[in-house]
C-alpha atoms as a PDB file:
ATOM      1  CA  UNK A   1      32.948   9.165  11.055  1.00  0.00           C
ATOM      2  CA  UNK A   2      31.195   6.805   8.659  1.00  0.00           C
ATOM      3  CA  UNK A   3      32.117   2.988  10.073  1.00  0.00           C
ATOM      4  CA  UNK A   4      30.513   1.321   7.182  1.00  0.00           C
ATOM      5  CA  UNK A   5      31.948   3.597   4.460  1.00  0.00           C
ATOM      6  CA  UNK A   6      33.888   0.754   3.638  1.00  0.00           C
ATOM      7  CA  UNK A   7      31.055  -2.158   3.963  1.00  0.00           C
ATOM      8  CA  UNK A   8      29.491  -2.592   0.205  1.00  0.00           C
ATOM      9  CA  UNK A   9      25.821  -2.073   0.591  1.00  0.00           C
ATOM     10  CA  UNK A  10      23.810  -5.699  -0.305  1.00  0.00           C
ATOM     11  CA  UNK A  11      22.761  -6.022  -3.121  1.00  0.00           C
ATOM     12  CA  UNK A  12      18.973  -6.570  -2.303  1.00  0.00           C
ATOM     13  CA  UNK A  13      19.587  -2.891  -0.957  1.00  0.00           C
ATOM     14  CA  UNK A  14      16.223  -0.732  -1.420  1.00  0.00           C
ATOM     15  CA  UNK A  15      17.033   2.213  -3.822  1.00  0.00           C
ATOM     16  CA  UNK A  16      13.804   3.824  -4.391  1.00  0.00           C
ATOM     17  CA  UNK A  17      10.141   2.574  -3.110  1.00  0.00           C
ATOM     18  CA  UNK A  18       8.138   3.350  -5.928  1.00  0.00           C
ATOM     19  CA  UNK A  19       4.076   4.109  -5.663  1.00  0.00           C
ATOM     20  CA  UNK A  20       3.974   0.218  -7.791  1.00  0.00           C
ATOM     21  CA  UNK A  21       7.239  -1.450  -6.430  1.00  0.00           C
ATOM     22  CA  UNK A  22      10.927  -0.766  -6.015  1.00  0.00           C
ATOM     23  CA  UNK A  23      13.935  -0.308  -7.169  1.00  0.00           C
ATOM     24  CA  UNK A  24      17.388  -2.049  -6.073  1.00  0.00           C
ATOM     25  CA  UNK A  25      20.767  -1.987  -6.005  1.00  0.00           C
ATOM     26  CA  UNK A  26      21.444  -4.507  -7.983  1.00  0.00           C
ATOM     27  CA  UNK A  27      19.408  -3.131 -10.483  1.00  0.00           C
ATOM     28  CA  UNK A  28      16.843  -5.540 -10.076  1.00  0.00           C
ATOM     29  CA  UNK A  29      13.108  -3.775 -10.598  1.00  0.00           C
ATOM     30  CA  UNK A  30       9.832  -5.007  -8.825  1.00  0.00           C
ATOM     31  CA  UNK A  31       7.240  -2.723 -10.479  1.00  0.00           C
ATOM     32  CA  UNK A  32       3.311  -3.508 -11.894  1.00  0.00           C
ATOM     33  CA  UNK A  33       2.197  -3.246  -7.818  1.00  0.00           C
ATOM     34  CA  UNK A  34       3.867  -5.998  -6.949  1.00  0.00           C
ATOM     35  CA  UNK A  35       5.657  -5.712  -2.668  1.00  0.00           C
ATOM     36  CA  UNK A  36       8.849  -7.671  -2.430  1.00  0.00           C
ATOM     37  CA  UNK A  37       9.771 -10.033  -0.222  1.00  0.00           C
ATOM     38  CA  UNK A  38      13.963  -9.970   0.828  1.00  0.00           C
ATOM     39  CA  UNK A  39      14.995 -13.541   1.978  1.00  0.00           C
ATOM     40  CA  UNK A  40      19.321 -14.406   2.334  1.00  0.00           C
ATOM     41  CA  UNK A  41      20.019 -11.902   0.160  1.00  0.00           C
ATOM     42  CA  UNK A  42      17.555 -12.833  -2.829  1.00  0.00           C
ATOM     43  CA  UNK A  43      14.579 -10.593  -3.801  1.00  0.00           C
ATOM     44  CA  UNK A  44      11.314 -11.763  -4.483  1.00  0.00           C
ATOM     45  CA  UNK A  45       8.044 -10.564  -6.231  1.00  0.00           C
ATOM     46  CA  UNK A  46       5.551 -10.969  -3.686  1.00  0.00           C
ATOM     47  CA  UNK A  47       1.784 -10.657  -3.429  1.00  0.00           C
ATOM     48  CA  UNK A  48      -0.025 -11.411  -0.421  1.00  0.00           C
ATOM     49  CA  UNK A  49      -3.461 -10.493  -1.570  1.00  0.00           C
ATOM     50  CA  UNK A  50      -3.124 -13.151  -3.936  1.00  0.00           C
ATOM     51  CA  UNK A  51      -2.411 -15.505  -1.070  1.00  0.00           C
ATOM     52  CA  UNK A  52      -5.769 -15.120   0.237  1.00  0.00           C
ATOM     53  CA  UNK A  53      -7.581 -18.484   0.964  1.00  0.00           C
ATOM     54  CA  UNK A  54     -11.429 -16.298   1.411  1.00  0.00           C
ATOM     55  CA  UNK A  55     -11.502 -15.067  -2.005  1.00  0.00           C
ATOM     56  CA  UNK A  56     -10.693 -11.473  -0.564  1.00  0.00           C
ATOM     57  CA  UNK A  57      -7.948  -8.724  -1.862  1.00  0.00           C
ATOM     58  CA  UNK A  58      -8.404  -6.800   1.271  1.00  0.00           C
ATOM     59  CA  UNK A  59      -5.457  -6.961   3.728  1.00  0.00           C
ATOM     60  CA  UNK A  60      -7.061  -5.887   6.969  1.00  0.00           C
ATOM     61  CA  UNK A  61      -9.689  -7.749   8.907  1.00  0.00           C
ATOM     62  CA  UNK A  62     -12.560  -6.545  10.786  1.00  0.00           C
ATOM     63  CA  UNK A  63     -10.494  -5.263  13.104  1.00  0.00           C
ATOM     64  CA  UNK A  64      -8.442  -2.663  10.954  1.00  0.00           C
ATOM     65  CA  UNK A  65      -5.346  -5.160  11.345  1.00  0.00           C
ATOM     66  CA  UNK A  66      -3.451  -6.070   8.527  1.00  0.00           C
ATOM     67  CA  UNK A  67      -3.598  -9.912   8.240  1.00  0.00           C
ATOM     68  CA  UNK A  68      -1.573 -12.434   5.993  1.00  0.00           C
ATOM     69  CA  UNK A  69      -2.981 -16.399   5.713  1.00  0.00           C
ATOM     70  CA  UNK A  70      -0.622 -18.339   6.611  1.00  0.00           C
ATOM     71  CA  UNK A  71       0.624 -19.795   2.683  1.00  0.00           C
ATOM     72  CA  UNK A  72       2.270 -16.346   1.870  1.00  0.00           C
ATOM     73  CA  UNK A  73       4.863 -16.748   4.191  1.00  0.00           C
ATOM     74  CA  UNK A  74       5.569 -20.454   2.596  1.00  0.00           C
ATOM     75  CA  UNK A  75       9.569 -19.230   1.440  1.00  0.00           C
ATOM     76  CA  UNK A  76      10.169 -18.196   5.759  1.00  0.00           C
ATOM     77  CA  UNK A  77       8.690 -21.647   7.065  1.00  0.00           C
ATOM     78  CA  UNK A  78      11.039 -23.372   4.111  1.00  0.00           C
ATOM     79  CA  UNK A  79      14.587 -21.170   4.499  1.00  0.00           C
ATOM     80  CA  UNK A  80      17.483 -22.210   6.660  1.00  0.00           C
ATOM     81  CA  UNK A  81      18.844 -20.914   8.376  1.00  0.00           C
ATOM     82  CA  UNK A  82      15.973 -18.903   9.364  1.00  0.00           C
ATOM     83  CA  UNK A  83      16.460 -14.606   9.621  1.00  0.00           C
ATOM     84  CA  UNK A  84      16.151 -13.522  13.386  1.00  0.00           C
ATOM     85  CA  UNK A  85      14.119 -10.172  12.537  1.00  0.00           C
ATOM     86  CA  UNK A  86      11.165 -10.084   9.796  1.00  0.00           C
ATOM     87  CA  UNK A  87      10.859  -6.218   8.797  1.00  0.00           C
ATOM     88  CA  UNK A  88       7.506  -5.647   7.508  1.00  0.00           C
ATOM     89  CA  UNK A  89       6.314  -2.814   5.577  1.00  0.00           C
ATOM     90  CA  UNK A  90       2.481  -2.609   4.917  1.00  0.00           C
ATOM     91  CA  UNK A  91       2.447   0.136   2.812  1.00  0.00           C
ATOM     92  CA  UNK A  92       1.950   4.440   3.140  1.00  0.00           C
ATOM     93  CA  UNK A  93       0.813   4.184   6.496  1.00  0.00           C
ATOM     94  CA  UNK A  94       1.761   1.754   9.557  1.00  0.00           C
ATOM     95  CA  UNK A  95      -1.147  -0.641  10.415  1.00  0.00           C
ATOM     96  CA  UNK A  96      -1.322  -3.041  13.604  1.00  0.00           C
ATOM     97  CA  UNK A  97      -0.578  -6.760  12.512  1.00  0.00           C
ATOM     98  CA  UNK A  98      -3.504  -9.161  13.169  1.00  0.00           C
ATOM     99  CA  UNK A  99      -2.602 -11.894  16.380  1.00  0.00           C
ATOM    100  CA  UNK A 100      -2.789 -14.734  13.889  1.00  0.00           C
ATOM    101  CA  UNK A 101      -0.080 -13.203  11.415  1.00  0.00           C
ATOM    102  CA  UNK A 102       1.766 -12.377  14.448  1.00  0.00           C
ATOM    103  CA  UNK A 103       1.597 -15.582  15.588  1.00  0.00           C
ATOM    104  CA  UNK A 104       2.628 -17.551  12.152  1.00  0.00           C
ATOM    105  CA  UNK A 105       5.570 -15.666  12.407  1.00  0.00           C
ATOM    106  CA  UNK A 106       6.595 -15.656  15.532  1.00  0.00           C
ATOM    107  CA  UNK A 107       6.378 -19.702  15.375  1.00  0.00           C
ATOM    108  CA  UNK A 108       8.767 -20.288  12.612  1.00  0.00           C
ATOM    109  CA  UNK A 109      11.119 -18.081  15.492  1.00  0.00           C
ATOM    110  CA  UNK A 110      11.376 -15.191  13.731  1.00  0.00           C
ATOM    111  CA  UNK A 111      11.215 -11.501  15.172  1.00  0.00           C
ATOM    112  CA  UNK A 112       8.399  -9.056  13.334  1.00  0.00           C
ATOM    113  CA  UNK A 113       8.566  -5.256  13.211  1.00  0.00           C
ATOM    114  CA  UNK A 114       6.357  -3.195  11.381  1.00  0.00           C
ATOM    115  CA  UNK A 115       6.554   0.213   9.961  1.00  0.00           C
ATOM    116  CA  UNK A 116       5.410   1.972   6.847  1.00  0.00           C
ATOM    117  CA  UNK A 117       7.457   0.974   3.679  1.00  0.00           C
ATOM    118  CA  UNK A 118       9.424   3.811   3.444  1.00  0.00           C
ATOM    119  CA  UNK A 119      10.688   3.532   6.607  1.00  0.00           C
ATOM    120  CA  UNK A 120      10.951  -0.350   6.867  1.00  0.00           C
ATOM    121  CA  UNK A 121      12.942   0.308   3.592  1.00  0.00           C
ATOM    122  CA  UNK A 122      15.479   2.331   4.984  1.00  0.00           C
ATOM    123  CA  UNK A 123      15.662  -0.158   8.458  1.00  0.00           C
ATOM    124  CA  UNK A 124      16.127  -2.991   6.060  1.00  0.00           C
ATOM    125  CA  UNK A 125      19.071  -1.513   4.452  1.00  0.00           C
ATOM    126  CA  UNK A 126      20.652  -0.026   7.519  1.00  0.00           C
ATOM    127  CA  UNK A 127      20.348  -3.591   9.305  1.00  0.00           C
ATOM    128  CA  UNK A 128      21.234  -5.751   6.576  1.00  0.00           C
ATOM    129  CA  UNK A 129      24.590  -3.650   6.531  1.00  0.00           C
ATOM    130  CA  UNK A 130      25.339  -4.103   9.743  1.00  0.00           C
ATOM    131  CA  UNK A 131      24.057  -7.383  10.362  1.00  0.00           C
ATOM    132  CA  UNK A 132      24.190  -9.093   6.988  1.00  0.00           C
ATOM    133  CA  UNK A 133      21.389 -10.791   5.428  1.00  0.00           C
ATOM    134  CA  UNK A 134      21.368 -13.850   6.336  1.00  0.00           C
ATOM    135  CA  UNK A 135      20.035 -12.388   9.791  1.00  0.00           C
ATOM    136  CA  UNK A 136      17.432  -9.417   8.469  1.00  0.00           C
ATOM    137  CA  UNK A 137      14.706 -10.607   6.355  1.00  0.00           C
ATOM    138  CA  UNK A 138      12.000  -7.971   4.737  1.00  0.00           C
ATOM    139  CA  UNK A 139       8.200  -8.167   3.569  1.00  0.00           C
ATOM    140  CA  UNK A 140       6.823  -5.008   1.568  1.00  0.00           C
ATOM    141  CA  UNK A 141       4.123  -3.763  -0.050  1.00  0.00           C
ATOM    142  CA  UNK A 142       4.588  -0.461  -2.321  1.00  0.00           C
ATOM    143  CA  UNK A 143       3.733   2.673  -0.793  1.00  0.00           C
ATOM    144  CA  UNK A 144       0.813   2.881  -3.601  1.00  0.00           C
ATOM    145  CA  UNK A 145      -0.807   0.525  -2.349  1.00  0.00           C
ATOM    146  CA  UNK A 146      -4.187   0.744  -1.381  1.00  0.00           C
ATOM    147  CA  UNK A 147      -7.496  -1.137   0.452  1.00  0.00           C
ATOM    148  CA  UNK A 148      -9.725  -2.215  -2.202  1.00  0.00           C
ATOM    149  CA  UNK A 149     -13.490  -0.343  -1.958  1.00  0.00           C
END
């Protein structure tokens, strides 16, 4: 038995992760390696590489975590109310999250959790369902995405 059969998907829904962006429900299309952040139920073309205070396009630190300076998450610290869980998806592969990115996040009191893309993808949709999305916020980069050399 299907309990949601009769819930209409969002319409920031993920259709298809794409190797250079996504695809939505609405029919809304993030491509040219662009991620996408998912805030109240609006969609946004999102680049945290470009972010970067250091000059850098490389996401992870010394440390092989995947770190984020604090002015890409500018639209969470400004949104009201605020989502309860930030789904993150860095990409093909799952990566730890840096302390410091952790910790920007966790101030504004907001929840992290953080998967591979295709995977945070399908979380996103199943939780934004359920819980609407007001209350589920995402952060993805394509699954094409990779460390610059």
């Amino acid at each position: 038995m299907d309990v949601f059969s009769g819930t209409p998907p969002p319409t920031t829904s993920i259709d298809v992760c794409l190797s250079d962006g996504f695809h939505f429900g609405n029919g809304l299309k993030i491509t040219g390696g662009s991620g996408c952040l998912l805030v109240a139920g609006e969609a946004f073309n999102w680049r945290p590489w470009a972010g970067r205070t250091d000059g850098r396009r490389s996401m992870l630190n010394g440390k092989g975590q995947w770190d984020a300076q604090g002015s890409v998450w500018g639209l969470l610290d400004v949104v009201w109310p605020k989502p309860e869980l930030l789904i993150l998806g860095l990409g093909p592969t799952m990566l730890p999250l840096s302390p410091e990115t952790r910790q920007i996040i966790t101030a504004m009191g907001i929840r992290v959790d953080v998967q591979d893309t295709r995977n945070a993808a399908s979380q996103f949709n199943l939780l934004a369902t359920e819980r609407g999305v007001g209350e589920i916020a995402a952060a993805m980069i394509p699954i094409g995405w990779r460390e610059p050399r």
